[in-house]
C-alpha atoms as a PDB file:
ATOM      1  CA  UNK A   1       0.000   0.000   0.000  1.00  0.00           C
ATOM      2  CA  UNK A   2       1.314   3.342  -0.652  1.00  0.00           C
ATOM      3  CA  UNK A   3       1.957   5.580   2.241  1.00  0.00           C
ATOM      4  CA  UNK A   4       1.636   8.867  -0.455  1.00  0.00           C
ATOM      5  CA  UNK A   5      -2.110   7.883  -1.740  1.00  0.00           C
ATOM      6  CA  UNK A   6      -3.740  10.686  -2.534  1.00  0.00           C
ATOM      7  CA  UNK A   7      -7.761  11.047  -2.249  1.00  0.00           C
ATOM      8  CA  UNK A   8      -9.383  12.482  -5.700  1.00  0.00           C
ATOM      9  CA  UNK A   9     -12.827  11.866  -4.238  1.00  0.00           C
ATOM     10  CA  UNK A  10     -16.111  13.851  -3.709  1.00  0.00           C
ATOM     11  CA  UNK A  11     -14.913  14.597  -0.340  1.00  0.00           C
ATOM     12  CA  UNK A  12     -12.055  16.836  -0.816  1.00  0.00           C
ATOM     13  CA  UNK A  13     -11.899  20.434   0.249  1.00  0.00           C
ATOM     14  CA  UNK A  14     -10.991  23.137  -2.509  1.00  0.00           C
ATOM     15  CA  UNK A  15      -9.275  25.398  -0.308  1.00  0.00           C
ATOM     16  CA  UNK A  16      -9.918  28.154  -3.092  1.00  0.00           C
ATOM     17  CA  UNK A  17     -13.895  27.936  -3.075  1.00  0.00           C
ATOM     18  CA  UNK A  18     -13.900  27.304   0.917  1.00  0.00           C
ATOM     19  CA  UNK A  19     -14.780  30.603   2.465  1.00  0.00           C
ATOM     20  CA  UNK A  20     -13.157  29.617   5.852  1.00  0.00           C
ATOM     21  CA  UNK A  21      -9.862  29.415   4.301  1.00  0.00           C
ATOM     22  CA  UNK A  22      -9.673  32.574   2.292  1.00  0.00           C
ATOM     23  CA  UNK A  23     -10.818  34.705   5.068  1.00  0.00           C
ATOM     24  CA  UNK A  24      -7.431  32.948   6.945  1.00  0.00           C
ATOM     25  CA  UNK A  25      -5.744  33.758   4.248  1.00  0.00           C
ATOM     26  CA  UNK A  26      -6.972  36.878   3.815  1.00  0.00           C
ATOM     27  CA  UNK A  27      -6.749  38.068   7.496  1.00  0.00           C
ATOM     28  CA  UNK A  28      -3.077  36.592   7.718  1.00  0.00           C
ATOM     29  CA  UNK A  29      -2.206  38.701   4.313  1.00  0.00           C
ATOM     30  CA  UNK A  30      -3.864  41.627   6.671  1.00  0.00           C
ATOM     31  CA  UNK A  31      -1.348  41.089   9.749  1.00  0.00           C
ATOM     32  CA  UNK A  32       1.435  40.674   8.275  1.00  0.00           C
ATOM     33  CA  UNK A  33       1.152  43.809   6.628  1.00  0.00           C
ATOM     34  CA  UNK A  34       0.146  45.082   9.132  1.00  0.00           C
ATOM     35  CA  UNK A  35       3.035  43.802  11.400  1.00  0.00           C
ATOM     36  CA  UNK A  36       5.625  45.161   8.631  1.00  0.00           C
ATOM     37  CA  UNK A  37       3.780  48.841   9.648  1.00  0.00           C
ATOM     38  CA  UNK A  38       3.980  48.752  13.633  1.00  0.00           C
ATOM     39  CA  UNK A  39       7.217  46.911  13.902  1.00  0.00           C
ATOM     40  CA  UNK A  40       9.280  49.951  12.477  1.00  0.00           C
ATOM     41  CA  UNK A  41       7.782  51.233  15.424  1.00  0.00           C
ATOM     42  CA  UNK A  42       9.020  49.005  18.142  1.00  0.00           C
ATOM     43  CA  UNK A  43       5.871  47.176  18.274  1.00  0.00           C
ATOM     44  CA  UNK A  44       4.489  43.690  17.403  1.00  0.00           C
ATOM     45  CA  UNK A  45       0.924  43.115  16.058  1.00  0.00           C
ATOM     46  CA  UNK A  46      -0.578  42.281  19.524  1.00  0.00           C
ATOM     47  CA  UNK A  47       0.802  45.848  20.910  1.00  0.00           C
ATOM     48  CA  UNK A  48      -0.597  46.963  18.108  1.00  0.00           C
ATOM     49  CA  UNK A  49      -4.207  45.823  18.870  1.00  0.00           C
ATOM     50  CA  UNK A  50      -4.181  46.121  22.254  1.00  0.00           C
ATOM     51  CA  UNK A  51      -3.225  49.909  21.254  1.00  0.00           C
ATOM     52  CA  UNK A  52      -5.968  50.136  18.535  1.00  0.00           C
ATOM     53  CA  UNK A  53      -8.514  48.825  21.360  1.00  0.00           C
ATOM     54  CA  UNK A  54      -7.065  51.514  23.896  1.00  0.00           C
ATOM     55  CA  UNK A  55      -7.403  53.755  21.467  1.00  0.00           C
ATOM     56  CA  UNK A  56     -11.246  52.981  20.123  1.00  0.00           C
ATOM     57  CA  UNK A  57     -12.494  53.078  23.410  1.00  0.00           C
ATOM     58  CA  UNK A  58     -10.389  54.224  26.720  1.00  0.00           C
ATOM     59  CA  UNK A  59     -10.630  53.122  29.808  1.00  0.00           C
ATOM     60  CA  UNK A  60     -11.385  49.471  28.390  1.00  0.00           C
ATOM     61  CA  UNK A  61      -9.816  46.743  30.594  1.00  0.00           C
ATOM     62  CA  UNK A  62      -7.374  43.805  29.757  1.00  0.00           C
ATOM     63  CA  UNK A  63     -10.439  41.496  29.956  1.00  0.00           C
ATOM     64  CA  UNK A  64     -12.362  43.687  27.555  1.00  0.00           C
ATOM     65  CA  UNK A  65      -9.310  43.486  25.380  1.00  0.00           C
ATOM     66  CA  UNK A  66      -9.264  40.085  25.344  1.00  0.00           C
ATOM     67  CA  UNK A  67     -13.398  39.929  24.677  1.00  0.00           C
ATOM     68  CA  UNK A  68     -13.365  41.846  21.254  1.00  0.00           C
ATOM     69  CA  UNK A  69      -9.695  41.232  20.168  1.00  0.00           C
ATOM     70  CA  UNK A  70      -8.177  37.840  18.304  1.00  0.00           C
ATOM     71  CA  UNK A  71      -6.052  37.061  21.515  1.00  0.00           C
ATOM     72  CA  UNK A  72      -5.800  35.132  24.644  1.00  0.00           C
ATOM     73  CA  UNK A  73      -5.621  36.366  28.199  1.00  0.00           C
ATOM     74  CA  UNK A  74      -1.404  35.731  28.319  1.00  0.00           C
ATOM     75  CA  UNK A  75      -0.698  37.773  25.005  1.00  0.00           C
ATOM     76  CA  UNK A  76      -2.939  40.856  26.293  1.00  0.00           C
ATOM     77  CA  UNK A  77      -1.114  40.633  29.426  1.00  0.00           C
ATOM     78  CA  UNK A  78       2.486  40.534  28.131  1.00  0.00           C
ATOM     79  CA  UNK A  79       1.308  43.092  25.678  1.00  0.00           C
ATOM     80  CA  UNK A  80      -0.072  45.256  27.729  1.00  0.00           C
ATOM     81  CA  UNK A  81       3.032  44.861  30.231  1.00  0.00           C
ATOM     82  CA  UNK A  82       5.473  45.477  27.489  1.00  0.00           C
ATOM     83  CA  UNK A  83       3.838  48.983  26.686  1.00  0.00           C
ATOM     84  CA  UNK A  84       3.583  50.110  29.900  1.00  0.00           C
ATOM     85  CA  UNK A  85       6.978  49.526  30.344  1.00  0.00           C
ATOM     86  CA  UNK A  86       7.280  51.906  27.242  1.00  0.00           C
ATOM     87  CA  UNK A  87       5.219  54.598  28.803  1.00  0.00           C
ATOM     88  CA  UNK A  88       3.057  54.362  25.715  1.00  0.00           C
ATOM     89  CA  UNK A  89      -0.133  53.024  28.180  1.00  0.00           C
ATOM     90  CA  UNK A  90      -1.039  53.890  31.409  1.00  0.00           C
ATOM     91  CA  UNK A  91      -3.411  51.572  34.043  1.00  0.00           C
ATOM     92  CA  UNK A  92      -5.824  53.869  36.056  1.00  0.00           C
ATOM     93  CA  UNK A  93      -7.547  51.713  39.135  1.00  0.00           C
ATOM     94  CA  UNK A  94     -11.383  51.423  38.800  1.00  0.00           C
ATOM     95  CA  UNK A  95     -13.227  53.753  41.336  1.00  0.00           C
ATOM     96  CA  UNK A  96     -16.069  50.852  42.334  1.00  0.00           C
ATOM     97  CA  UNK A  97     -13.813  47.759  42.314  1.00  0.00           C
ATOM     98  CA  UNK A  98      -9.893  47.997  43.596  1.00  0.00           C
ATOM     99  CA  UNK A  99      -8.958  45.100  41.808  1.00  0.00           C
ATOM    100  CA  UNK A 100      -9.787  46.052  38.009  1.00  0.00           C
ATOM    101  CA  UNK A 101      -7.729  48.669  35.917  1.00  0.00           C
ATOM    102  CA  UNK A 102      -8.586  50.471  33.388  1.00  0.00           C
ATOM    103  CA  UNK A 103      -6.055  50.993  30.481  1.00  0.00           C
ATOM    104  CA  UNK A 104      -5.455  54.300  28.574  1.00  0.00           C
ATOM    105  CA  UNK A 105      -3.414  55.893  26.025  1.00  0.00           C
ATOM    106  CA  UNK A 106      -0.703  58.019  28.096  1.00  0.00           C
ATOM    107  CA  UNK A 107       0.277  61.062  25.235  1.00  0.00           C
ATOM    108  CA  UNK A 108       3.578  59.258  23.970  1.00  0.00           C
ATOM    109  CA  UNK A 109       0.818  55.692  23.268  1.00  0.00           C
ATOM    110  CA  UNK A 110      -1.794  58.444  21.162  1.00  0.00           C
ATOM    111  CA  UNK A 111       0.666  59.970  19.727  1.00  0.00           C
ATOM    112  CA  UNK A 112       2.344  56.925  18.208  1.00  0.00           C
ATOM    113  CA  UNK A 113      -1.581  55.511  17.514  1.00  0.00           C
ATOM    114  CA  UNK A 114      -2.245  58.981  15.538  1.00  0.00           C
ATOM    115  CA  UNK A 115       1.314  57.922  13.200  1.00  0.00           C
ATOM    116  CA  UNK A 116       0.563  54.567  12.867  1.00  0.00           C
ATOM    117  CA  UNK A 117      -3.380  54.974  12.234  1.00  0.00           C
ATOM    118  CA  UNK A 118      -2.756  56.548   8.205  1.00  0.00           C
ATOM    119  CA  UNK A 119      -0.534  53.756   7.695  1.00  0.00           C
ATOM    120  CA  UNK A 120      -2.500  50.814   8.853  1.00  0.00           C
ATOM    121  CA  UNK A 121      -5.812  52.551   7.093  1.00  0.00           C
ATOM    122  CA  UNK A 122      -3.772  52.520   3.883  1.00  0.00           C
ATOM    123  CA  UNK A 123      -3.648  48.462   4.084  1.00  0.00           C
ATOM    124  CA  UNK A 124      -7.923  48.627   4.447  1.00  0.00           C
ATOM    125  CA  UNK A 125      -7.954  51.158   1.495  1.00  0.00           C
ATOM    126  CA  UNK A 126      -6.370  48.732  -0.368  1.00  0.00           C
ATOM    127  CA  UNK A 127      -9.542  46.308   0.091  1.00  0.00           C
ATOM    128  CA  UNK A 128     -11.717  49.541  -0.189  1.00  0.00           C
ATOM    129  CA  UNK A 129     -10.885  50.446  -3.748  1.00  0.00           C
ATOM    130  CA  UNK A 130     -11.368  46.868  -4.740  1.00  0.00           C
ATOM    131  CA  UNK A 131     -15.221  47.044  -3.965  1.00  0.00           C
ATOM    132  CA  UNK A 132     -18.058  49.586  -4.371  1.00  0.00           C
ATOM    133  CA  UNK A 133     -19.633  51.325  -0.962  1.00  0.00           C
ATOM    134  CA  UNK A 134     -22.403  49.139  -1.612  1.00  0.00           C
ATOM    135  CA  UNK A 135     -20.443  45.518  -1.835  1.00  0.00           C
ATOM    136  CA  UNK A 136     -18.110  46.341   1.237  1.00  0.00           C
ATOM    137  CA  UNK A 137     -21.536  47.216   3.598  1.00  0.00           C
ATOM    138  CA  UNK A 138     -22.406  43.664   2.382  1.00  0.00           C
ATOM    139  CA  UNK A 139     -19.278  42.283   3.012  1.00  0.00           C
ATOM    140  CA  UNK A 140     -19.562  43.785   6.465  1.00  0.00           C
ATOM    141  CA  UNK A 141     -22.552  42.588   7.500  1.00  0.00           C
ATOM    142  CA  UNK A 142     -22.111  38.632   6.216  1.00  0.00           C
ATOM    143  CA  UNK A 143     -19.432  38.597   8.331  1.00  0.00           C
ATOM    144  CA  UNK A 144     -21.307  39.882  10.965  1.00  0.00           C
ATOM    145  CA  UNK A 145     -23.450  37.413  10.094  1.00  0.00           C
ATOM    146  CA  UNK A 146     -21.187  34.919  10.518  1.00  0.00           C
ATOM    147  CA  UNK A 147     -19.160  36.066  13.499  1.00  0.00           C
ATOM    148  CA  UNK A 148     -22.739  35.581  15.113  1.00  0.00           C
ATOM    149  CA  UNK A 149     -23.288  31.820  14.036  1.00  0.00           C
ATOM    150  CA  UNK A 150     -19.605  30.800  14.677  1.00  0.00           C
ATOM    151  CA  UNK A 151     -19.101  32.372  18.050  1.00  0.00           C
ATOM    152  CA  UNK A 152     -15.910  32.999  19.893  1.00  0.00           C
ATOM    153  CA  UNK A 153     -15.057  29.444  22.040  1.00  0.00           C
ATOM    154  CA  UNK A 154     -12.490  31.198  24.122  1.00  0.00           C
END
């Protein structure tokens, strides 16, 4: 029997009409450009979103972090360390509960977000001029869409 069979059956994914893999693809194209922006700044794509999330909404906490970004508890954490150490993020005690922070852009971490934000919208404008206002509001709600019928299993 040969250990290198290949299957040419019914059964066989093709990875360029499977949705799942193209948006992996897709999103992975995404980061790495992404990554090739933010590391000229000292940073790695996880700073990076933990910054964007500071950024979107202050005062957000490292669990709220973790809750709407692609990461697990341990990479927010050492992210989140890392750019305090920086000064570029500051942690600012919650007034009802001691033991939750709140994280914030200190003015070295917003001005570094307002440098890197051009760049990093350049890599969506990219996607933009491929499709018309109309096609990308689509696009954004069937993967809304989705995001709701696969959720998160973290």
């Amino acid at each position: 029997m040969n250990d290198k069979s290949t299957s040419k059956g019914p059964d066989i994914l093709k990875l360029d009409q499977f949705w799942p893999y193209q948006v992996t693809v897709l999103a992975d194209r995404i980061a790495r450009r992404t990554s090739t922006i933010v590391k000229q700044y000292g940073l790695n794509l996880s700073q990076w979103r933990v910054l964007a999330a500071i950024a979107e909404q202050p005062g957000r906490t490292a669990v709220e972090v973790v809750t709407m970004t692609p990461m697990d508890k341990g990479i927010v954490s050492r992210a989140t360390r890392s750019m305090l150490e920086k000064g570029l993020v500051e942690r600012v005690a919650s007034q009802s509960d001691g033991r939750v922070s709140h994280l914030h852009l200190t003015l070295d971490g917003d001005r570094l977000y307002q440098v890197l934000f051009p760049q990093i919208k350049a890599v969506l404008q990219m996607g933009n001029d491929v499709l018309s206002r109309e096609r990308l509001t689509q696009l954004n709600h069937d993967l809304s869409e989705l995001m709701e019928a696969l959720p998160d299993l973290r």
